[in-house]
N, C-alpha and C. Protein backbone atom coordinates (compact mmCIF):
# COMPACT_ATOMS: atom_id res chain seq x y z
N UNK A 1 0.84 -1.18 0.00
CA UNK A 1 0.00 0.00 0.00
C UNK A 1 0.88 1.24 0.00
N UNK A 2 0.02 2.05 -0.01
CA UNK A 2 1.25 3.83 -0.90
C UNK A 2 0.14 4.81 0.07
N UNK A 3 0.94 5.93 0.34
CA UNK A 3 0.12 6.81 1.15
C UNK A 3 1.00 7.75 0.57
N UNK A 4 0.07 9.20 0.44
CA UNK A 4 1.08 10.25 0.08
C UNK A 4 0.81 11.75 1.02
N UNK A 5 1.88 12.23 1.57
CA UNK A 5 1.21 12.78 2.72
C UNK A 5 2.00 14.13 2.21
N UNK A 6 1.24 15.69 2.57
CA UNK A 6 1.51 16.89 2.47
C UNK A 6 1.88 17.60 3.70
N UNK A 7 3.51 17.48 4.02
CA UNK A 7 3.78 17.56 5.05
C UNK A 7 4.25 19.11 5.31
N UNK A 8 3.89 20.00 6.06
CA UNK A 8 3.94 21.24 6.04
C UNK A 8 5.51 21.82 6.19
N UNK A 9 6.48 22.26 5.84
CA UNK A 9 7.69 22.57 5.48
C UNK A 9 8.42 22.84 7.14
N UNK A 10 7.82 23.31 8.19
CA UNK A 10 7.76 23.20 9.32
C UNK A 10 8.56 22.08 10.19
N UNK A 11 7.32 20.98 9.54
CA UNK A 11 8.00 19.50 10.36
C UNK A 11 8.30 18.74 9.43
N UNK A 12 8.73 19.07 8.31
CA UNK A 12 9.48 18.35 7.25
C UNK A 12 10.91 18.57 7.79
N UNK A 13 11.38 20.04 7.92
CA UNK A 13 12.63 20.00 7.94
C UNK A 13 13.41 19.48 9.08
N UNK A 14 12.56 19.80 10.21
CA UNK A 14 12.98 18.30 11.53
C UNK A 14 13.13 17.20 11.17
N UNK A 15 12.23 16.26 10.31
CA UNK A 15 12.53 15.05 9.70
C UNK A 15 13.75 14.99 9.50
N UNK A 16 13.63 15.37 8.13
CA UNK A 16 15.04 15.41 7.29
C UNK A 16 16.02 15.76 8.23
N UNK A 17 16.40 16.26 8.87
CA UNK A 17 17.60 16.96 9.23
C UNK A 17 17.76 15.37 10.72
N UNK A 18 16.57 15.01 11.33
CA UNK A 18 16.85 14.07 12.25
C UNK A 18 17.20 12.78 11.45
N UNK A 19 16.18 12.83 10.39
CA UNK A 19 16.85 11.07 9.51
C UNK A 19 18.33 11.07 9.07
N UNK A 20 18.69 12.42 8.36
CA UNK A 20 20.14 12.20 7.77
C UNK A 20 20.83 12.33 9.18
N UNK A 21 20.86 12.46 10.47
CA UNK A 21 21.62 12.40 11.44
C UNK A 21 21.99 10.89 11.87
N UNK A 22 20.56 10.34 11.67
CA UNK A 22 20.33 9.05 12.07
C UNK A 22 20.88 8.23 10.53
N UNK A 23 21.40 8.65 9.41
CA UNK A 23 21.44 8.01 8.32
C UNK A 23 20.46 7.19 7.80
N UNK A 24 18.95 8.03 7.96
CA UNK A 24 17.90 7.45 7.32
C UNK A 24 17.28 8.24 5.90
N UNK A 25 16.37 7.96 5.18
CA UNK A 25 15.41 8.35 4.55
C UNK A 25 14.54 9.51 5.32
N UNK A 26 14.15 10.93 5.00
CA UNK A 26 12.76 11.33 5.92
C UNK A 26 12.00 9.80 6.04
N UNK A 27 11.34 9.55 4.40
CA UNK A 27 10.21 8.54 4.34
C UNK A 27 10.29 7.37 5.15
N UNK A 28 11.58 7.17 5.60
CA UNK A 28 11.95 6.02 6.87
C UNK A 28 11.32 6.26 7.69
N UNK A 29 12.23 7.41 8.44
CA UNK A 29 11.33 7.15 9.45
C UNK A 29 9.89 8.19 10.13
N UNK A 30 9.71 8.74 8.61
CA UNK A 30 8.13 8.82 9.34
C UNK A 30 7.59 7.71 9.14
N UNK A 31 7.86 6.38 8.79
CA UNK A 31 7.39 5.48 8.54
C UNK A 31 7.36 4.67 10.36
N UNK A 32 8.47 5.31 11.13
CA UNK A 32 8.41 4.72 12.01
C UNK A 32 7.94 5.26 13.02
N UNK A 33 7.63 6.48 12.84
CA UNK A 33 7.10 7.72 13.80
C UNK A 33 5.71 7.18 13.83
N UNK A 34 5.27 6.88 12.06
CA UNK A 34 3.84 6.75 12.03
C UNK A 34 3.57 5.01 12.71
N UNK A 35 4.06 4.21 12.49
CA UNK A 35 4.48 2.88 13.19
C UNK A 35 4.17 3.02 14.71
N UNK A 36 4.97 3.42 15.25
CA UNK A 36 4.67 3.68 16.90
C UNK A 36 3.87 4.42 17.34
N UNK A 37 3.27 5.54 16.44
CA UNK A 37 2.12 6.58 17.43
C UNK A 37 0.88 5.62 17.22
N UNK A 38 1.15 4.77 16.29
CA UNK A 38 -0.27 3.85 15.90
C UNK A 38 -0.60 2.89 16.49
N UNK A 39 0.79 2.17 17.37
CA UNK A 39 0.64 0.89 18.19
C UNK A 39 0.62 1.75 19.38
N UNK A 40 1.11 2.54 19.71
CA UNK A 40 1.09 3.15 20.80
C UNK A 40 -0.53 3.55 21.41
N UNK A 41 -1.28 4.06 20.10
CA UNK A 41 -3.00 3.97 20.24
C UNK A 41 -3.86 3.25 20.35
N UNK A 42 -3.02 2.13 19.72
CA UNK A 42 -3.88 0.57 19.75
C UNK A 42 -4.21 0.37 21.18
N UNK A 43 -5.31 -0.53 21.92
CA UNK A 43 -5.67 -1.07 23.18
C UNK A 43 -4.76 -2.02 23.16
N UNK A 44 -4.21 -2.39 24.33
CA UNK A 44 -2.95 -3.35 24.58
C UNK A 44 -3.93 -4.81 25.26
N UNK A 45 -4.69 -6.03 24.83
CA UNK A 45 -5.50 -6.61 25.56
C UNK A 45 -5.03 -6.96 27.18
N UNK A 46 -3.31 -7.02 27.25
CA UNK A 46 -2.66 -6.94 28.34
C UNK A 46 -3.11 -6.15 29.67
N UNK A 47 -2.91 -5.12 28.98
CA UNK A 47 -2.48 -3.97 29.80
C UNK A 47 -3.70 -3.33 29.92
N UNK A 48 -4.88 -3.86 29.24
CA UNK A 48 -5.94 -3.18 29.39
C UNK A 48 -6.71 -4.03 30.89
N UNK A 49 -6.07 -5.50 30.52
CA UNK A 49 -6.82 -6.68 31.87
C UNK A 49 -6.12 -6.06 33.52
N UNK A 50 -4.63 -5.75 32.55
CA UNK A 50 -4.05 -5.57 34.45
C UNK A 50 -4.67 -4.16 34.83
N UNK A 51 -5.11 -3.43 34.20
CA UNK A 51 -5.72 -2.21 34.84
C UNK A 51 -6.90 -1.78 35.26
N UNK A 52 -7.77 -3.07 34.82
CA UNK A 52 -9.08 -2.93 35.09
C UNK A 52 -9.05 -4.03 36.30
N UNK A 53 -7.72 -5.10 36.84
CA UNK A 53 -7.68 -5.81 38.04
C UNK A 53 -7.29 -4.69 38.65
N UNK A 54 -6.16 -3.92 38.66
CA UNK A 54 -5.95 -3.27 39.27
C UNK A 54 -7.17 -1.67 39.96
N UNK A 55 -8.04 -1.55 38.76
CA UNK A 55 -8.90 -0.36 39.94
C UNK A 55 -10.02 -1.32 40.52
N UNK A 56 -10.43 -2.42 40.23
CA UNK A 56 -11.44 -3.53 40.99
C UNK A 56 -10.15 -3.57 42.35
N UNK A 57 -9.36 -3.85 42.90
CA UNK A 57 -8.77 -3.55 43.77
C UNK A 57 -8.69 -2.32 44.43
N UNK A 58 -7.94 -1.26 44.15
CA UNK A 58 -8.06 -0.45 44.30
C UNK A 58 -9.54 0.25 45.04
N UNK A 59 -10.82 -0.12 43.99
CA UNK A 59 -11.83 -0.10 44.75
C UNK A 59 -12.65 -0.69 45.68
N UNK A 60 -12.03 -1.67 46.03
CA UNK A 60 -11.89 -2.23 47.03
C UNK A 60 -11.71 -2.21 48.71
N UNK A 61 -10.43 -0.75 48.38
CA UNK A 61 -9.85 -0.48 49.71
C UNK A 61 -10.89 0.76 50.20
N UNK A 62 -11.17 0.49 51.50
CA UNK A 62 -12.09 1.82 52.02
C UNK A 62 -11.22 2.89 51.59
N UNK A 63 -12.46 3.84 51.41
CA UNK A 63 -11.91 5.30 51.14
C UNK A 63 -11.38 5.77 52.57
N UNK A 64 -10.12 6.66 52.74
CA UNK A 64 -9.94 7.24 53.82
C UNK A 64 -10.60 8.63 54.24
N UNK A 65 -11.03 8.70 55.36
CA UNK A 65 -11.90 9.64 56.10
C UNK A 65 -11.17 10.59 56.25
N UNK A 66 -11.47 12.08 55.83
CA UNK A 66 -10.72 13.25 56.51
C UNK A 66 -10.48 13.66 57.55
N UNK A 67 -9.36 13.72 57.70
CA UNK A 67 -8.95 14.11 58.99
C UNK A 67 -8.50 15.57 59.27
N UNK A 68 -9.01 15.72 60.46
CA UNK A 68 -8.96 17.68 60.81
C UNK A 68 -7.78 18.12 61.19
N UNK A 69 -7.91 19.22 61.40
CA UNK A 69 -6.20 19.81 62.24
C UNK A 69 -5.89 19.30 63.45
N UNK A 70 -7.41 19.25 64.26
CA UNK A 70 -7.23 18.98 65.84
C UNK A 70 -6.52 17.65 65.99
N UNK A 71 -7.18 16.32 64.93
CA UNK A 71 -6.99 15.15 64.97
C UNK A 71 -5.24 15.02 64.58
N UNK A 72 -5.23 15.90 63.84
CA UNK A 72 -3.77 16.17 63.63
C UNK A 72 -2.92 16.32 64.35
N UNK A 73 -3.10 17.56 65.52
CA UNK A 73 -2.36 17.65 66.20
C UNK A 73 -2.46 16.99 67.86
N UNK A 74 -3.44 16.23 68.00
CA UNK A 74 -3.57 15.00 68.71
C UNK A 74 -2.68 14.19 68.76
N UNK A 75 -2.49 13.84 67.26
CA UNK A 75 -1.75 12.23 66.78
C UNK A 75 -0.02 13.33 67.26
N UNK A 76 0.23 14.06 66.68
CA UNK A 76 1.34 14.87 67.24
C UNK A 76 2.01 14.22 68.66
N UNK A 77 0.72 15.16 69.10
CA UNK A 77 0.97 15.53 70.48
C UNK A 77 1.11 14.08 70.91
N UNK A 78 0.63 12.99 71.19
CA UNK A 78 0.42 11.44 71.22
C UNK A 78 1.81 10.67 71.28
N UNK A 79 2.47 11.19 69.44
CA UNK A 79 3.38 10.66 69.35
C UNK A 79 5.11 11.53 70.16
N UNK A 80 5.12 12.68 70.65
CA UNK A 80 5.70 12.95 71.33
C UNK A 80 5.61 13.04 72.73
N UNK A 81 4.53 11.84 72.94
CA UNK A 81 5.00 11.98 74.49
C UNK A 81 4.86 10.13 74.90
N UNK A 82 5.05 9.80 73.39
CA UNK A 82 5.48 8.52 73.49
C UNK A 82 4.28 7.60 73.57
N UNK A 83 3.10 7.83 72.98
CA UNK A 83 1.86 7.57 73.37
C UNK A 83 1.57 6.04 72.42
C-alpha cells in the first residue's frame, strides 16, 4: 500500500535533518514515527486486563476519612509523648 502525505515545510525540515543524522530516509522514518504513534494507540489486551484488576482492587480499599487539624495535632501531640 502507498500513502502520500503533504507535510507542512515546518515539520518536514525536523525530519530530514533528524533522519540524515540518524542516516535514514525522511520517508523512513516517518514510517516509524507513524508505526509507533499507531501501536502506541492501539488497546494493549494486556495492559488493558491488568488495569481494570488493578482499579477492581483499588476499589476495594475503604476510602480514607478526613482528617482535621485537631486530629492532627492530637496524633502529634500522642506521638511525642510517646503515646
Amino acid at each position: 500500500m502507498q500513502i502520500t502525505l503533504d507535510i507542512p515545510e515546518n515539520l518536514y525540515q525536523p525530519l530530514l535533518n533528524l533522519a540524515q543524522k540518524q542516516g535514514q530516509s525522511p520517508e523512513a522514518l516517518a514510517i516509524q514515527y507513524l508505526t509507533t504513534s499507531i501501536q502506541l494507540s492501539l488497546p494493549n489486551p494486556q495492559t488493558t486486563h491488568e488495569l481494570q484488576a488493578f482499579f477492581k482492587t483499588i476499589q476495594a480499599i475503604p476510602s480514607s476519612a478526613a482528617i482535621t487539624p485537631e486530629e492532627i495535632e492530637a496524633e502529634i501531640a500522642a506521638y511525642r509523648r510517646g503515646s
